[in-house]
N, C-alpha and C. Protein backbone atom coordinates (compact mmCIF):
# COMPACT_ATOMS: atom_id res chain seq x y z
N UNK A 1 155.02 131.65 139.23
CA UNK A 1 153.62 132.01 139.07
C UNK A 1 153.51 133.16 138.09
N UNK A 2 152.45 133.12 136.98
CA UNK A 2 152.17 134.51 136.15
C UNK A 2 151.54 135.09 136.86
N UNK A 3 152.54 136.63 136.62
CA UNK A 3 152.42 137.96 137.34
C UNK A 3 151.27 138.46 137.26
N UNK A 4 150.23 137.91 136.33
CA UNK A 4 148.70 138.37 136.17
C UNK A 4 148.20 137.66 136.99
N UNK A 5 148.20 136.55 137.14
CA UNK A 5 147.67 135.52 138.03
C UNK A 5 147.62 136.16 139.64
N UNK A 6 149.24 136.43 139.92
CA UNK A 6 149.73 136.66 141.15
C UNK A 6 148.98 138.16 141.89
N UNK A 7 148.68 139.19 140.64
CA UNK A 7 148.21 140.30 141.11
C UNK A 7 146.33 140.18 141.28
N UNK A 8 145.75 139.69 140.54
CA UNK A 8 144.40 139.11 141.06
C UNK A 8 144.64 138.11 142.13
N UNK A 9 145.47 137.55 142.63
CA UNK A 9 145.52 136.31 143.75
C UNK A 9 145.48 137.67 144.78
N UNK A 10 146.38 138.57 144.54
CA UNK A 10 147.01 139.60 145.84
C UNK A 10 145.79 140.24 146.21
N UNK A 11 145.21 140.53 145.11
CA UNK A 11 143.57 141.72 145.53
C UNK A 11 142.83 140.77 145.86
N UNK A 12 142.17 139.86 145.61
CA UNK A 12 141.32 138.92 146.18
C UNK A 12 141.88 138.53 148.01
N UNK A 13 142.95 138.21 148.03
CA UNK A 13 143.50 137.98 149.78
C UNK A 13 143.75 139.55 150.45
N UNK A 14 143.87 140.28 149.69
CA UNK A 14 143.54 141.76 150.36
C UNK A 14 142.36 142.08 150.79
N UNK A 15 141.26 141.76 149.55
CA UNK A 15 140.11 142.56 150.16
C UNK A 15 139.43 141.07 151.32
N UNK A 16 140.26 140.03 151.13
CA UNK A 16 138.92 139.06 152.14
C UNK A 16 139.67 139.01 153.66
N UNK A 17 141.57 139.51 153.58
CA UNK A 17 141.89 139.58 155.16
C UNK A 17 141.00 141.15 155.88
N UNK A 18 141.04 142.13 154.67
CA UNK A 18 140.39 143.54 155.06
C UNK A 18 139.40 143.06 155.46
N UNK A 19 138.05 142.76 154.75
CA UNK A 19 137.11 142.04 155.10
C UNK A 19 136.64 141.46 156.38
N UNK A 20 137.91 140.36 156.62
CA UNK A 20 137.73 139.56 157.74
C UNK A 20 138.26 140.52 159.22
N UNK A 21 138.48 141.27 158.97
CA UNK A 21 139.35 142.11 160.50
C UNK A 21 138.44 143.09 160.38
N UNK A 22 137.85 143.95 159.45
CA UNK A 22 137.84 145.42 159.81
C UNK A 22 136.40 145.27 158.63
N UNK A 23 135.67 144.34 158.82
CA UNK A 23 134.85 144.41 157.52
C UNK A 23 133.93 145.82 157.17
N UNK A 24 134.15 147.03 158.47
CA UNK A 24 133.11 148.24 157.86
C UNK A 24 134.01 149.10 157.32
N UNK A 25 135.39 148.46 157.01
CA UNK A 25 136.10 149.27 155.99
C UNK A 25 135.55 148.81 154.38
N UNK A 26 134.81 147.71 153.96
CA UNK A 26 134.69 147.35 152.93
C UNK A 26 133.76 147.95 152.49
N UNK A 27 133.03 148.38 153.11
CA UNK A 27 131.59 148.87 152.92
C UNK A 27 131.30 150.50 152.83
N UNK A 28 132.33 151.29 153.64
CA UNK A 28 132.82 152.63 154.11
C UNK A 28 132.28 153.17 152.73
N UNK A 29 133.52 153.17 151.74
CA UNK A 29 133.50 153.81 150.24
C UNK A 29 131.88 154.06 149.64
N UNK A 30 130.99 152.90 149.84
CA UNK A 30 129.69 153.06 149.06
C UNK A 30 128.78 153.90 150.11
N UNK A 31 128.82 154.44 151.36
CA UNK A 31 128.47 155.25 152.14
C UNK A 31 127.28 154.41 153.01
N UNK A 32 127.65 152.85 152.50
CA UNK A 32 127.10 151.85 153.70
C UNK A 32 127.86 151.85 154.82
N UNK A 33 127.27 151.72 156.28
CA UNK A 33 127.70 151.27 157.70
C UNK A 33 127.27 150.04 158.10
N UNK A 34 128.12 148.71 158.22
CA UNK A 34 127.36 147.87 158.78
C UNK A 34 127.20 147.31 160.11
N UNK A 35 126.35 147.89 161.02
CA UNK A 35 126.69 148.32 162.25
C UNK A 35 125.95 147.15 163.25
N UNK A 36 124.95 145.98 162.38
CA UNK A 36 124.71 144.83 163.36
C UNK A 36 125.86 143.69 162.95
N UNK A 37 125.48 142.91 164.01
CA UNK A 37 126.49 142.00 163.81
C UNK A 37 126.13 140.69 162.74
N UNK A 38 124.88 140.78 162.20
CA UNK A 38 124.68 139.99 161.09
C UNK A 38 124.77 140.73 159.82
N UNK A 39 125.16 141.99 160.05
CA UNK A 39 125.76 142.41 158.72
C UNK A 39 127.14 142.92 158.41
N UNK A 40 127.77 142.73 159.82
CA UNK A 40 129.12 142.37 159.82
C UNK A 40 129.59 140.68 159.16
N UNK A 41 128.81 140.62 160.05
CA UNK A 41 128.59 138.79 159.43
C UNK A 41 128.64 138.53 158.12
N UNK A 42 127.44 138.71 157.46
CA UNK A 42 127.96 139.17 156.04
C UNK A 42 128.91 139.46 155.11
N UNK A 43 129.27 140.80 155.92
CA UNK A 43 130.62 141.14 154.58
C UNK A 43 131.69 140.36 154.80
N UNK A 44 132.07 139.60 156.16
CA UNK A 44 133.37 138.98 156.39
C UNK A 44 132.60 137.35 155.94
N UNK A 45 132.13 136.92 155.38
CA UNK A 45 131.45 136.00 154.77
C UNK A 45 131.77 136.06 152.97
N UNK A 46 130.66 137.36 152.56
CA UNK A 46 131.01 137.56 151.02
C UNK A 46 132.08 137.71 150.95
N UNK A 47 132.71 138.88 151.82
CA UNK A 47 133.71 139.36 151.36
C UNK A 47 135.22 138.55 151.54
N UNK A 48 135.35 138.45 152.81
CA UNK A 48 136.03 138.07 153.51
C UNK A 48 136.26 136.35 152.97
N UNK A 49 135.79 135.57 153.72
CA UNK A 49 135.57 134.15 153.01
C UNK A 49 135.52 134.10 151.35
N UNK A 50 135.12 134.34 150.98
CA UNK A 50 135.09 134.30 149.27
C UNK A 50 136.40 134.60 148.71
N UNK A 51 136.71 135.84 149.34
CA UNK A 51 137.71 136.46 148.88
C UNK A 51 139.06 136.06 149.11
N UNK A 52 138.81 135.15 150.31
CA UNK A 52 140.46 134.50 150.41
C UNK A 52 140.09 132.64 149.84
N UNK A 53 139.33 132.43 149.90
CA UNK A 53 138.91 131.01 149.05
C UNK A 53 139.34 131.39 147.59
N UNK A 54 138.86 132.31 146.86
CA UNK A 54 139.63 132.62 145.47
C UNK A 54 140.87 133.39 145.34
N UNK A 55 141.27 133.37 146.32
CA UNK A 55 143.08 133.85 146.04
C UNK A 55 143.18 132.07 146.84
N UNK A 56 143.27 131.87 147.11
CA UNK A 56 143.76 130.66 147.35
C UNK A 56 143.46 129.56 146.20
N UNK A 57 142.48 129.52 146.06
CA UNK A 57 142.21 128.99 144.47
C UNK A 57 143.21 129.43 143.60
N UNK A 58 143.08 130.43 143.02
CA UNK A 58 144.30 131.14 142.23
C UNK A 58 145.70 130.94 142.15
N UNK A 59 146.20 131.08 143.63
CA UNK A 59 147.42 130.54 143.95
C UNK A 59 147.78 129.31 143.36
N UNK A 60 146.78 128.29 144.26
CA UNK A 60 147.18 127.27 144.26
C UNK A 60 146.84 126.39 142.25
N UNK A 61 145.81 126.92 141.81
CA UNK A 61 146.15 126.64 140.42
C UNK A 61 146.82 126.87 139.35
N UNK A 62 147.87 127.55 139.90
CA UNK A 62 149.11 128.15 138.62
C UNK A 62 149.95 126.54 138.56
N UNK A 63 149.85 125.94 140.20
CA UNK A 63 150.48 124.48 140.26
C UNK A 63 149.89 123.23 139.22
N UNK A 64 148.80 123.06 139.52
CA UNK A 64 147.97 122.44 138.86
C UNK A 64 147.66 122.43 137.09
N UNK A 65 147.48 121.27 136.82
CA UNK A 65 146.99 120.87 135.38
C UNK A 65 146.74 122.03 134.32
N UNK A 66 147.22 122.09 133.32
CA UNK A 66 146.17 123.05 132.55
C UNK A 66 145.24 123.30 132.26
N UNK A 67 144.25 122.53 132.18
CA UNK A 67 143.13 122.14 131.95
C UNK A 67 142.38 122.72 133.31
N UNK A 68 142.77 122.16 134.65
CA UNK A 68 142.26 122.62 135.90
C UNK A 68 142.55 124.68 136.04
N UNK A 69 143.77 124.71 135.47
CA UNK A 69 144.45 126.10 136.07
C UNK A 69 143.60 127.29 134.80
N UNK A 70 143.09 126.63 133.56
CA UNK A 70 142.46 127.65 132.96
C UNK A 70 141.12 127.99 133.14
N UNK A 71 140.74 126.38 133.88
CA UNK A 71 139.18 126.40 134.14
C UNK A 71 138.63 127.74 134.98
N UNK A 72 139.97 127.67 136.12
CA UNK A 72 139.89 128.17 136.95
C UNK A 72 139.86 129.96 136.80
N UNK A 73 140.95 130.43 135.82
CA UNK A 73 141.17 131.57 135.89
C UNK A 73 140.15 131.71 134.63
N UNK A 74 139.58 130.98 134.05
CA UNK A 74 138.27 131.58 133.53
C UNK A 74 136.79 132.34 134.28
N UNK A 75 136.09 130.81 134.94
CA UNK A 75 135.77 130.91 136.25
C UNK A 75 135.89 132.29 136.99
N UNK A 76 137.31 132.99 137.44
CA UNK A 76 136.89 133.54 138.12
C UNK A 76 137.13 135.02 137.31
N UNK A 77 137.24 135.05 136.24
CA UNK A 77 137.32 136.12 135.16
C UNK A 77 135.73 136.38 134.94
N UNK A 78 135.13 135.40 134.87
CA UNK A 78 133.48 135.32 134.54
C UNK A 78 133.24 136.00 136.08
N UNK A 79 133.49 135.79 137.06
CA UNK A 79 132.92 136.23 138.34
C UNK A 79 133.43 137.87 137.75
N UNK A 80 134.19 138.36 137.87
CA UNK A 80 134.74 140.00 138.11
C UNK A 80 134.28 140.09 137.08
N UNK A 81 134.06 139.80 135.54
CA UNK A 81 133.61 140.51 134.82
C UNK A 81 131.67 140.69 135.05
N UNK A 82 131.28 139.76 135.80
CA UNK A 82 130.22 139.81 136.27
C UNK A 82 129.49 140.73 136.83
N UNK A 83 130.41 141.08 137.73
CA UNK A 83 130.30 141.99 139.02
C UNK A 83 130.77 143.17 138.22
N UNK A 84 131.55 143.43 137.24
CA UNK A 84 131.74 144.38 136.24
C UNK A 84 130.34 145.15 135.82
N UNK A 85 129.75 143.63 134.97
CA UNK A 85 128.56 144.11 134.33
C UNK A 85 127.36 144.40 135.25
N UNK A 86 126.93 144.11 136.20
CA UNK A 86 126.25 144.42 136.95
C UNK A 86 126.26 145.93 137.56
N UNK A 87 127.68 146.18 137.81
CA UNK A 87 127.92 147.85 137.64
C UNK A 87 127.67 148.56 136.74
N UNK A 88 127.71 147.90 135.03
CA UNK A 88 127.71 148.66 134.35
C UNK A 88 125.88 148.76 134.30
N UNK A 89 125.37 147.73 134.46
CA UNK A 89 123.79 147.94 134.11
C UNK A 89 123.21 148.67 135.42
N UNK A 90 123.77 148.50 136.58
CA UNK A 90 123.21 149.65 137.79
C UNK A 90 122.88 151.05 137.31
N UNK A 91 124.50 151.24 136.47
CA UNK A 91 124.44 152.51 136.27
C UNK A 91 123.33 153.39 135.13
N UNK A 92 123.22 151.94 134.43
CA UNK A 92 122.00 152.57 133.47
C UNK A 92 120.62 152.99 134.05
N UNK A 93 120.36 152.31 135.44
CA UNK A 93 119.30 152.71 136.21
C UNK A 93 119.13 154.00 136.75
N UNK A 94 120.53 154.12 137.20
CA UNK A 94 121.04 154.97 138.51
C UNK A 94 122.21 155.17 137.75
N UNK A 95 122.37 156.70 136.99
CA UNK A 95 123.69 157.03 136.42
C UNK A 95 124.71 157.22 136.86
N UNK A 96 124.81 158.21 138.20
CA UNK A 96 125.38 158.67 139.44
C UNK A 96 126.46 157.21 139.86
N UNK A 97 125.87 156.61 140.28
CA UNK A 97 127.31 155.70 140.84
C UNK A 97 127.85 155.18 140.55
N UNK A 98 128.35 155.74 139.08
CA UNK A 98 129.66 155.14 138.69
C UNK A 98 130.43 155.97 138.67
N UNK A 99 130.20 157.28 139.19
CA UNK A 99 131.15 158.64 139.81
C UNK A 99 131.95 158.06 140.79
N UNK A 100 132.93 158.00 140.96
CA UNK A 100 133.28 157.90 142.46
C UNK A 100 134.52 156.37 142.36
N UNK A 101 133.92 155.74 143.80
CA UNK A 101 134.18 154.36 144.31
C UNK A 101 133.35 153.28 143.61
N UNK A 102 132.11 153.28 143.07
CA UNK A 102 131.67 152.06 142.18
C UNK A 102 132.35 152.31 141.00
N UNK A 103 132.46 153.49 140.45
CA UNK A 103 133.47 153.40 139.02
C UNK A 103 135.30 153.06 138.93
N UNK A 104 135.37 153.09 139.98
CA UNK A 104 137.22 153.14 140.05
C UNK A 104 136.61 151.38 140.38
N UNK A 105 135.72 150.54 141.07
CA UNK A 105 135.85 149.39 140.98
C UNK A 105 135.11 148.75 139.91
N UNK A 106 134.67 149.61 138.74
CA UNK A 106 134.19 148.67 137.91
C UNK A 106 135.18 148.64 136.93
N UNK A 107 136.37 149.72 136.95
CA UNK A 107 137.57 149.48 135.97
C UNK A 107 138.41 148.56 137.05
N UNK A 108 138.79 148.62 138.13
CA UNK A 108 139.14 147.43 138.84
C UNK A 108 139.09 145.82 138.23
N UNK A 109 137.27 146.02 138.30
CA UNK A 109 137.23 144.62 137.94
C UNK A 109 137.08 144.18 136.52
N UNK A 110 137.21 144.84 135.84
CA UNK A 110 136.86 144.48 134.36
C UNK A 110 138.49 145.01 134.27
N UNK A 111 139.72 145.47 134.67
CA UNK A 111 140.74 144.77 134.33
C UNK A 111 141.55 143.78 134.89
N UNK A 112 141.27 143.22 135.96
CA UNK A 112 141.50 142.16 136.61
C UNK A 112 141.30 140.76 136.08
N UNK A 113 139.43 141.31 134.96
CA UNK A 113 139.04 139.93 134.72
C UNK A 113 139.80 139.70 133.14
N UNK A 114 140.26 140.93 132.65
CA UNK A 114 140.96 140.77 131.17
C UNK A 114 142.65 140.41 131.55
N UNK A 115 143.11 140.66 132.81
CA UNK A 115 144.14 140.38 133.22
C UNK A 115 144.27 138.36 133.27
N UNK A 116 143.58 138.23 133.99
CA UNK A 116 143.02 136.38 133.89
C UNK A 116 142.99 136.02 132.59
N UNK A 117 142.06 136.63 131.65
CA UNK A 117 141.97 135.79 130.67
C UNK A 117 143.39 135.98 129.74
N UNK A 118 143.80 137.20 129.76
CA UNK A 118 145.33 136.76 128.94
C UNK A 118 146.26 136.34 129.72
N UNK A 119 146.23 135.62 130.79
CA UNK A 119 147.41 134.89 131.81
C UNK A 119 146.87 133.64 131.17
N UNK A 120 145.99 132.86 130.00
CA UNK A 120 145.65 131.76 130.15
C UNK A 120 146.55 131.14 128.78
């Protein structure tokens, strides 16, 4: 498996087992509590579910076709760089939170998603 591949597979099944067990650790950092159980629900859903559906995706397409295995790590390069840009335009609203925990994850994900695209 490429070692770029393998280290976005690892953070994606990190944050969705975290997610799924302990999901008000996911949330902790942004100084959210999610303290009903439909918003526990939630993060072990987004987070949790999503997050191990695309490491499993990942995984399992380093096996698969080329055609299937680039679709894929495009795909989900477009997702993190997404979630990248969406940080980056928050911050133009709201300058402040990219101090901190939203900025250490918007270099997170905008090198994760440049990590994908040169594994292709």
């Amino acid at each position: 498996m490429n070692v770029a591949v393998a280290v976005v597979a690892t953070f994606f099944a990190g944050m969705g087992g975290v997610a799924l067990v302990k999901p008000t650790l996911i949330w902790k950092p942004f100084g959210v509590a999610p303290t009903t159980p439909a918003a526990r629900n939630e993060v072990r859903a987004v987070y949790g579910g999503f997050g191990l559906a695309v490491a499993v995706l990942l995984f399992t397409a380093d096996s698969a076709s080329a055609g299937f295995r680039d679709g894929v790590l495009v795909a989900v390069a477009i997702a993190l760089g997404g979630m990248a840009a969406g940080r980056l335009l928050g911050a133009l609203v709201e300058p402040k939170p990219l101090l901190g925990w939203p900025g250490f994850f918007f270099l997170v994900e905008a090198a994760l998603a440049g990590l994908l695209l040169t594994a292709r």
